[in-house]
N, C-alpha and C. Protein backbone atom coordinates (compact mmCIF):
# COMPACT_ATOMS: atom_id res chain seq x y z
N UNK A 1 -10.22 -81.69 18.92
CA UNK A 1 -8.82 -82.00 18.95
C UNK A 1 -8.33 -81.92 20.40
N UNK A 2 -7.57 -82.29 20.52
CA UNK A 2 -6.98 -83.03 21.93
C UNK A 2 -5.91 -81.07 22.25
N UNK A 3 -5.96 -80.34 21.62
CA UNK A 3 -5.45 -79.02 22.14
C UNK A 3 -6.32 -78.45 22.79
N UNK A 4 -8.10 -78.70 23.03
CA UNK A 4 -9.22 -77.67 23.37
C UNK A 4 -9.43 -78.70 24.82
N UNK A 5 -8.22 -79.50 25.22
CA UNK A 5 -8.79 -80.87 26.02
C UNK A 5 -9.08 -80.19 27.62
N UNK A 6 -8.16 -78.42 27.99
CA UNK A 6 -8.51 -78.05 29.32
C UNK A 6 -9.68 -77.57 29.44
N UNK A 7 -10.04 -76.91 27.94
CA UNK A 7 -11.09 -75.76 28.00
C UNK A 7 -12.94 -76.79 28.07
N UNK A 8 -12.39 -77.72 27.03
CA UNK A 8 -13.44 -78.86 27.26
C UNK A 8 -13.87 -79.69 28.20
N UNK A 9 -13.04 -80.30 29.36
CA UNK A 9 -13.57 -80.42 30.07
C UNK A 9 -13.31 -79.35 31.59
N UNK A 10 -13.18 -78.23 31.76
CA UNK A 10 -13.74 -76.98 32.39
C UNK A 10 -15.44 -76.82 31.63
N UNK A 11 -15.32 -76.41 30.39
CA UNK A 11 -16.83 -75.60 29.79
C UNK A 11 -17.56 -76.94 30.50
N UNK A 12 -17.50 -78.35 30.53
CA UNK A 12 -18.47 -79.22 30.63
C UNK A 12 -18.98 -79.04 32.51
N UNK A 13 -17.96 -79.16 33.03
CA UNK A 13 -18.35 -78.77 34.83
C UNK A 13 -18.37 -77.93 34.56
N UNK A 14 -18.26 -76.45 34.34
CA UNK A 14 -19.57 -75.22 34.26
C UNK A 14 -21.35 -75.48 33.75
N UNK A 15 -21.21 -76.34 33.00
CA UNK A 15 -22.05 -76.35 31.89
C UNK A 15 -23.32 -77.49 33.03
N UNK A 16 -22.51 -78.74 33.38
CA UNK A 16 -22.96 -79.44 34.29
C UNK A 16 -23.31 -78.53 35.97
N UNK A 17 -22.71 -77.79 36.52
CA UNK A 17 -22.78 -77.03 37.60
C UNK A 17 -24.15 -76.21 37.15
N UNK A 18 -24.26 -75.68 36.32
CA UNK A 18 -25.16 -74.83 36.02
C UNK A 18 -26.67 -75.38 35.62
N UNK A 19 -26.37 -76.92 35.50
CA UNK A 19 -27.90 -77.14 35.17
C UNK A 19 -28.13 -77.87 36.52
N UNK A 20 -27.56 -78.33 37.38
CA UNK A 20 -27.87 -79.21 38.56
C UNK A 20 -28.80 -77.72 39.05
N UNK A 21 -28.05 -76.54 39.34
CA UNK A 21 -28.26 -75.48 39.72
C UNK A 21 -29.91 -75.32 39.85
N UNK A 22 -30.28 -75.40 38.34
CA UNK A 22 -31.62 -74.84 37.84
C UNK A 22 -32.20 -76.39 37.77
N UNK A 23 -31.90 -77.51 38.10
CA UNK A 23 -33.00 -78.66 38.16
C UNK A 23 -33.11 -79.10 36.73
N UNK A 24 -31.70 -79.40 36.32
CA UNK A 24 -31.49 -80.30 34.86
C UNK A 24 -32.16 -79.73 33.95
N UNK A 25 -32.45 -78.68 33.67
CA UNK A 25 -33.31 -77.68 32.49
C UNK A 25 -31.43 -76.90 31.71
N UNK A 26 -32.18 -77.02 30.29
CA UNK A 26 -31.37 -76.59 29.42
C UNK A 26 -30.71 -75.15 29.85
N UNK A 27 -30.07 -74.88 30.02
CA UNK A 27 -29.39 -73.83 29.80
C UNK A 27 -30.24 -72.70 29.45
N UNK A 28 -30.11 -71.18 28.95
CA UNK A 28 -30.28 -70.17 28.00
C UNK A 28 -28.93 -69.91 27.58
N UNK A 29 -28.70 -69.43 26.54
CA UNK A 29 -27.45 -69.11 25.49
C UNK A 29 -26.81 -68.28 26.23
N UNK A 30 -27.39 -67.23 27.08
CA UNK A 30 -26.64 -66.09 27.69
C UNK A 30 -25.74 -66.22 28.74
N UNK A 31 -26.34 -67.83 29.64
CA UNK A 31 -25.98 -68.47 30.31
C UNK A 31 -24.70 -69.20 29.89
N UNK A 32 -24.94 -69.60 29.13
CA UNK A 32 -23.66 -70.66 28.88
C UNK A 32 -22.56 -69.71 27.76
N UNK A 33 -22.87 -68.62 27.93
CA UNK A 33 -21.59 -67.37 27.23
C UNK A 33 -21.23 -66.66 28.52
N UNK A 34 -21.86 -66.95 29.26
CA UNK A 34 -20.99 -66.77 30.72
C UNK A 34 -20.11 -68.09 31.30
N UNK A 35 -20.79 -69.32 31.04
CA UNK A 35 -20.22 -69.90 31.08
C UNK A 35 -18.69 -70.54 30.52
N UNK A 36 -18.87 -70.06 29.48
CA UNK A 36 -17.53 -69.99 28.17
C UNK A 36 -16.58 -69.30 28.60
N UNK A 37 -17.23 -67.88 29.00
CA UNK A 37 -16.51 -66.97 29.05
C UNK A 37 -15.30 -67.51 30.47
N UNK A 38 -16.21 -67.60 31.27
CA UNK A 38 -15.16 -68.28 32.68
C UNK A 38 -14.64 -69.68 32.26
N UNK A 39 -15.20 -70.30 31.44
CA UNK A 39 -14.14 -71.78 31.19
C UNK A 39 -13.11 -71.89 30.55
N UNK A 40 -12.68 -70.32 29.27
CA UNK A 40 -12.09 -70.01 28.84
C UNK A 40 -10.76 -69.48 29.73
N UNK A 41 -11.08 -68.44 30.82
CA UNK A 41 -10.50 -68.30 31.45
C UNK A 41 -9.75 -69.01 32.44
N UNK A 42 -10.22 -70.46 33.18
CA UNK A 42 -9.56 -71.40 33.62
C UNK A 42 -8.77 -71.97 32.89
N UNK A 43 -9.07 -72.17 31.80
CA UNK A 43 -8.40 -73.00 31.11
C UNK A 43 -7.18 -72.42 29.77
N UNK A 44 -7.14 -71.34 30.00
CA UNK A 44 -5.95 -70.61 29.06
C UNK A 44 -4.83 -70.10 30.00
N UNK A 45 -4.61 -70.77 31.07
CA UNK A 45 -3.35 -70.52 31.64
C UNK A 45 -2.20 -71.05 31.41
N UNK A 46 -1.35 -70.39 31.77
CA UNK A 46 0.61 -70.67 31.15
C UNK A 46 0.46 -71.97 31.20
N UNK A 47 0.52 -72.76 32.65
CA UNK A 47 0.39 -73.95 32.38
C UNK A 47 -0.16 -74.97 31.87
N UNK A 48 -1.68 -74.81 31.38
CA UNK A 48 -1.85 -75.50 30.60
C UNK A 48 -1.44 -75.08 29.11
N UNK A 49 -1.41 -73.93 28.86
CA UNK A 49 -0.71 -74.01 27.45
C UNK A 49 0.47 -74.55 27.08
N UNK A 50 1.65 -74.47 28.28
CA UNK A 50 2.97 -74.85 28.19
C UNK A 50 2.68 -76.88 28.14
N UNK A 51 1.63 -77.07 28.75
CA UNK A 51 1.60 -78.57 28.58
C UNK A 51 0.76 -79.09 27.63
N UNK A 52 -0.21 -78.75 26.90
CA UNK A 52 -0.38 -78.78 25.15
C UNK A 52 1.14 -78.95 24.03
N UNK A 53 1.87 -77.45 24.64
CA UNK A 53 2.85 -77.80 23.64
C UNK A 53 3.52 -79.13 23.98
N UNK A 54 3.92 -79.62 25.12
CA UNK A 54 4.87 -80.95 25.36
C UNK A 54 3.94 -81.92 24.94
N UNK A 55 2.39 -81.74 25.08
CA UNK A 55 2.05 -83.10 24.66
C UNK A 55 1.95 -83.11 22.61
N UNK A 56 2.32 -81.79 22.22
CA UNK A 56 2.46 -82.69 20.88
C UNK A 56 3.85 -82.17 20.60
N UNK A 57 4.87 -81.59 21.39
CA UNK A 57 6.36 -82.16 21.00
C UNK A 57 6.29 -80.75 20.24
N UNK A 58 5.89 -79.60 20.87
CA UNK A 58 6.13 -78.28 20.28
C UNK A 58 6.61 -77.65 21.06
N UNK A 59 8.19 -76.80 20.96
CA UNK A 59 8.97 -76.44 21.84
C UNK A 59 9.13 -74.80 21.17
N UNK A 60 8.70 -74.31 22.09
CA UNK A 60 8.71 -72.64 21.98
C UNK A 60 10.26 -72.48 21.00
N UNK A 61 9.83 -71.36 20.52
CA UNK A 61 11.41 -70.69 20.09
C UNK A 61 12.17 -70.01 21.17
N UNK A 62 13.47 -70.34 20.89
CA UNK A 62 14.61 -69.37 22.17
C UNK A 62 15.20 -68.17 20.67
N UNK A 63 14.71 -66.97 21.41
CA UNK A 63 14.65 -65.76 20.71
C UNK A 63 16.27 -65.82 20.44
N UNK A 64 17.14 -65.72 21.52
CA UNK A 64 18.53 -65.48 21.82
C UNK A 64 19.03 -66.97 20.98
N UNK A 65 18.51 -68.09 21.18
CA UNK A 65 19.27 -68.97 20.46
C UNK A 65 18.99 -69.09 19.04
N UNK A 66 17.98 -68.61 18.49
CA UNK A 66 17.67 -68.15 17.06
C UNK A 66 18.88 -67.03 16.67
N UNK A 67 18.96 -65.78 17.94
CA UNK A 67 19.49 -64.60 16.79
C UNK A 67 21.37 -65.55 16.73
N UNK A 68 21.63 -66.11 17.83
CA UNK A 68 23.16 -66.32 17.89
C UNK A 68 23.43 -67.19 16.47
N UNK A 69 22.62 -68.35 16.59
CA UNK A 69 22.64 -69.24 14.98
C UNK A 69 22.29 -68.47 13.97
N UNK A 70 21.64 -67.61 14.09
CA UNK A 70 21.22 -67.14 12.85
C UNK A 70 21.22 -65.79 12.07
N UNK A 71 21.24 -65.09 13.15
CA UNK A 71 21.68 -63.60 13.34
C UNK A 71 20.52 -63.00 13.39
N UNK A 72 20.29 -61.54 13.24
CA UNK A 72 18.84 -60.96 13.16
C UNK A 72 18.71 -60.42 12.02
N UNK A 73 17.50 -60.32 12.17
CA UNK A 73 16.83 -59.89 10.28
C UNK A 73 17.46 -58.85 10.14
């Protein structure tokens, strides 16, 4: 799905960086959970999360403009 679109192509240039590295040989698993692990991390920042939500038209809640319309629980 088009929400995993920073983390997917980050994991792929890790994933690609890492085999040029070793001479186009597969990976090991341990390898590429390091790799995850840091593509995850590029790619879960404010800004790209804040621009997922605009690209499918999902607008955070305003805490304060919820309680004024609506009051609090």
């Amino acid at each position: 799905m088009t929400y995993f679109k920073p983390f997917k192509v980050t994991f792929r240039k890790e994933r690609d960086y890492t085999m040029a590295k070793n001479n186009y040989l597969e990976p090991y698993k341990t390898t590429l959970a390091t790799r995850v692990d840091k593509a995850l991390q590029q790619s879960l920042k404010n800004e790209n999360i804040k621009s997922r939500f605009r690209v499918f038209g999902i607008r955070p809640l305003n805490h304060v403009a919820m309680v004024e319309n609506f009051g609090p629980k």
